[in-house]
Structure formats: structure tokens, C-alpha cells
Protein backbone atom coordinates (compact mmCIF):
# COMPACT_ATOMS: atom_id res chain seq x y z
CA UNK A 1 28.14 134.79 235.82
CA UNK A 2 29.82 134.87 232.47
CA UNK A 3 32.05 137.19 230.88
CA UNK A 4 30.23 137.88 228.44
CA UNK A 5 26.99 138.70 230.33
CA UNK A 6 29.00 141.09 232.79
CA UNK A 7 30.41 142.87 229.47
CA UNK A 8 26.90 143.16 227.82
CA UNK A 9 25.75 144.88 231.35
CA UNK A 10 28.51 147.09 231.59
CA UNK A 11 28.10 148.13 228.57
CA UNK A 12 24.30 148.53 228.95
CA UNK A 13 24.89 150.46 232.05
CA UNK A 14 27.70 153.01 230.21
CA UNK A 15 24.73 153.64 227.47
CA UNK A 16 21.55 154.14 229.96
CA UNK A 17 24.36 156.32 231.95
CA UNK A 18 24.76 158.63 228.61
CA UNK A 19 22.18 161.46 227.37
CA UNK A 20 21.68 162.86 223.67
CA UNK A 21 20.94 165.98 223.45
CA UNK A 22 19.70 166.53 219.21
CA UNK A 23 18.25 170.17 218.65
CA UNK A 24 16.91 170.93 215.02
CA UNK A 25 18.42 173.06 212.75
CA UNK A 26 16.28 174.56 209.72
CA UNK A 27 17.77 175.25 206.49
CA UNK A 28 17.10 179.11 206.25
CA UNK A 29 19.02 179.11 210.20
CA UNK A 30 22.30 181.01 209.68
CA UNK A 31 23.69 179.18 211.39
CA UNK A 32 23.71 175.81 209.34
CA UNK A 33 25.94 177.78 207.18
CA UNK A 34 28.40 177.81 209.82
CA UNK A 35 28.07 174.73 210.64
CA UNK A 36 28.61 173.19 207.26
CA UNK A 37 31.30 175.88 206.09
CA UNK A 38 33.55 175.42 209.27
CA UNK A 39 32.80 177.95 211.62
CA UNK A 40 33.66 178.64 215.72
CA UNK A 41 34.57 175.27 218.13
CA UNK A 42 34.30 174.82 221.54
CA UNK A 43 37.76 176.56 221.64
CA UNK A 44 36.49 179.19 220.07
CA UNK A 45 39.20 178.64 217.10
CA UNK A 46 37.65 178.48 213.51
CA UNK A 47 38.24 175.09 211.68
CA UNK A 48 38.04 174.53 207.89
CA UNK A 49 40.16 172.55 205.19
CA UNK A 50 42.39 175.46 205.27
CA UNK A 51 42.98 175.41 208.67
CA UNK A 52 42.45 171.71 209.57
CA UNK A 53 45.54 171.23 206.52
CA UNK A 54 47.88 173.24 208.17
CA UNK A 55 47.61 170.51 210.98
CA UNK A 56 50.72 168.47 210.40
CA UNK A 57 48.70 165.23 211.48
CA UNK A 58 45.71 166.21 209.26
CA UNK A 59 47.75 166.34 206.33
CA UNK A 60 49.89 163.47 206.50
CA UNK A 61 46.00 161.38 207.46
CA UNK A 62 44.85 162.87 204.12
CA UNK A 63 47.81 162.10 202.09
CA UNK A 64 48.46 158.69 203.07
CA UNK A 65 44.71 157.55 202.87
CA UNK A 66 44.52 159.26 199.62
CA UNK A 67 47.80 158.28 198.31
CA UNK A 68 46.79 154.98 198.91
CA UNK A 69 43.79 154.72 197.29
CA UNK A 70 44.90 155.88 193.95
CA UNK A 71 47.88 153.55 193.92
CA UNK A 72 45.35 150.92 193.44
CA UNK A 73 44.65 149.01 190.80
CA UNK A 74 41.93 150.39 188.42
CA UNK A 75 40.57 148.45 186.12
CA UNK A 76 37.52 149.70 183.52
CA UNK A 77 35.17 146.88 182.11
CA UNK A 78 33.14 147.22 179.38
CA UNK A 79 29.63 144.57 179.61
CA UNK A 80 29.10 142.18 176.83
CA UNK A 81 26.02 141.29 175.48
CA UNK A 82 25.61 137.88 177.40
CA UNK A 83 25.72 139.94 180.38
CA UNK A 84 29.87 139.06 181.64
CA UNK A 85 32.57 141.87 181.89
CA UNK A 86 35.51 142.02 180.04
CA UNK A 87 38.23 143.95 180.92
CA UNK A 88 38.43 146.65 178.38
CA UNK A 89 42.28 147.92 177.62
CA UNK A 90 41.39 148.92 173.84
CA UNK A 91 38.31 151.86 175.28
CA UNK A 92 39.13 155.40 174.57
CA UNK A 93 39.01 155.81 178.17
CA UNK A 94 41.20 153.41 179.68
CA UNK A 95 44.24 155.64 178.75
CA UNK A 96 42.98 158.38 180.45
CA UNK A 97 41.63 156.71 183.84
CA UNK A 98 44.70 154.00 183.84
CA UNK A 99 47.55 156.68 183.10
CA UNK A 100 47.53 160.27 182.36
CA UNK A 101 44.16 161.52 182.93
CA UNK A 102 45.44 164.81 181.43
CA UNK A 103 49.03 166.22 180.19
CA UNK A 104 50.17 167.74 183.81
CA UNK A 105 49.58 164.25 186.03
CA UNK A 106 49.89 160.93 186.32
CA UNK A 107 46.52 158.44 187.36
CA UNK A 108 48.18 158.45 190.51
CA UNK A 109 48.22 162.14 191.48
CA UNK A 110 44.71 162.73 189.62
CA UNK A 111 43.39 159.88 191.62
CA UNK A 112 44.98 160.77 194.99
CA UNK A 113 43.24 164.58 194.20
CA UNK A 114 40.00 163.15 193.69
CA UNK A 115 40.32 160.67 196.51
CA UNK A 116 41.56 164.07 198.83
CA UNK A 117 38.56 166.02 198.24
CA UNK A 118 36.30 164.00 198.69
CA UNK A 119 37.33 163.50 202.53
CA UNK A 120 37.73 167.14 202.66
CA UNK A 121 34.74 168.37 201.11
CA UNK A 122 32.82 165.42 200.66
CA UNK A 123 33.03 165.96 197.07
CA UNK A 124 35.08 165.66 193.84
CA UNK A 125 35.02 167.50 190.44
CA UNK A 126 36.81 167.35 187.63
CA UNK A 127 36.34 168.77 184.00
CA UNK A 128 36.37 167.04 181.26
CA UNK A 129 37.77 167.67 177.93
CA UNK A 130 36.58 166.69 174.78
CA UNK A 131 37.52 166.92 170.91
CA UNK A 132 35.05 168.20 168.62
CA UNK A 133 33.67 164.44 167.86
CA UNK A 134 32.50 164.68 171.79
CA UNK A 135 35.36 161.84 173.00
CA UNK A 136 36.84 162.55 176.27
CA UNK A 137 40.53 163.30 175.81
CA UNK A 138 41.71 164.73 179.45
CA UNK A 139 40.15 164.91 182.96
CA UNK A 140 41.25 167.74 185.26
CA UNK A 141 40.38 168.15 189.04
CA UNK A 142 38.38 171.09 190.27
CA UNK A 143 38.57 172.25 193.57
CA UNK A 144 35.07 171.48 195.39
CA UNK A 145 34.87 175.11 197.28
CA UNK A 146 34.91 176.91 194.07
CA UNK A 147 32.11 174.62 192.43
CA UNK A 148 28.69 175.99 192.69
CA UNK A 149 26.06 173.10 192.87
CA UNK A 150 22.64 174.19 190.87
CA UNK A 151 20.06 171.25 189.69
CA UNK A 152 17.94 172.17 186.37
């Protein structure tokens, strides 16, 4: 018999040996609220960002996957009429996406923010600033769990 026929049965045998237990939850159940707020584990300790950042390991995981990200290259392209990209250095908003997003941080640190929350919360904000002609002239982070979500 081959290797790779006695993996692919072991491994069938491991699955068929497994069971899934999936219960509903409806979205008026208090308890979804729980669920998607952080609420009691097996342990019967309460887990949220808060408490999951106080984790050493947790926090260094976040930081260097976040850090990491927004030390890459970002480049903004603006599409010509022929349908090709150019890189576009001379847009208002290359400035503010390539370097100082606003007057407290660099790209970097705005970035890495961003980049944080959204593995935390599973989403990013940030506000943006305008002059009175309506161009964007700073971009500042907003923590997620303070940001209400409401569709018109």
C-alpha cells in the first residue's frame, strides 16, 4: 500500500472519528451579545481586547503582525483614461497615506493602528479631516468599541 493512501485513510478515519455539534443562535438571544462582546470561557474567566492585551503573548502577536504590515510599502495609483495605473506621487492624498496621515503620527504608527484593530475588533475607523474646499487634509484612528454602526 502506498504512503499516501495510508495517510488519506488515517486521515479519513480521524474525521469520521470526530462529531460537530452546531446549535443556532438567534439575533434577539442574549446571549449572542456575549458571545460577540467577549463574555465567560470554559474557565469561567471573561476574555475581551482588554483582557486578551494584557496577555504578554497577545500583545507582542498583535504588534508584530501589525507593525509589519504598515512598514510596507504603500503605493496609491491613480487610473488613466486608457485604462493603465500610474503611480500617483503629485495626489493630494499621497502625503497623507505615504507619510503623516495627521500632525501626531507617522504612516507607520497610523497604519500599524488601523492594521491592530482590525484583528481586534474586526474593524477600523478613522476620521477624516477636511478644509472648507472638502480636500482631505488629516486621517485620525478611532477606536472600533466606541463607534456605533447605524445604516440610513
Amino acid at each position: 500500500m502506498k504512503i499516501r493512501n495510508r495517510v488519506k485513510g488515517w486521515l479519513y478515519k480521524a474525521v469520521d472519528a470526530m462529531t460537530l455539534t452546531v446549535t443556532g443562535v438567534s439575533l434577539t438571544d442574549l446571549r449572542l451579545g456575549t458571545f460577540l462582546a467577549g463574555g465567560p470561557t470554559v474557565s469561567g474567566k471573561l476574555v475581551t481586547v482588554d483582557t486578551a492585551m494584557q496577555l504578554d503573548t497577545v500583545w507582542a502577536c498583535v504588534r508584530l503582525i501589525s507593525d509589519t504590515i504598515a512598514s510596507m510599502p504603500l503605493k496609491l495609483y491613480q487610473r488613466q483614461n486608457d485604462d493603465t495605473s500610474l503611480l500617483a506621487r503629485d495626489h493630494p492624498l499621497y502625503r497623507i497615506l505615504y507619510s503623516s496621515p495627521n500632525a501626531d503620527m507617522t504612516a507607520v504608527e497610523f497604519w500599524s493602528a488601523v492594521v491592530g484593530s482590525l484583528m481586534l475588533w474586526g474593524n477600523a475607523f478613522a476620521q477624516v479631516i477636511r478644509r472648507g474646499d472638502g480636500a482631505v487634509i488629516a486621517l485620525n484612528p478611532l477606536r472600533p468599541d466606541r463607534m456605533s454602526v447605524r445604516r440610513d
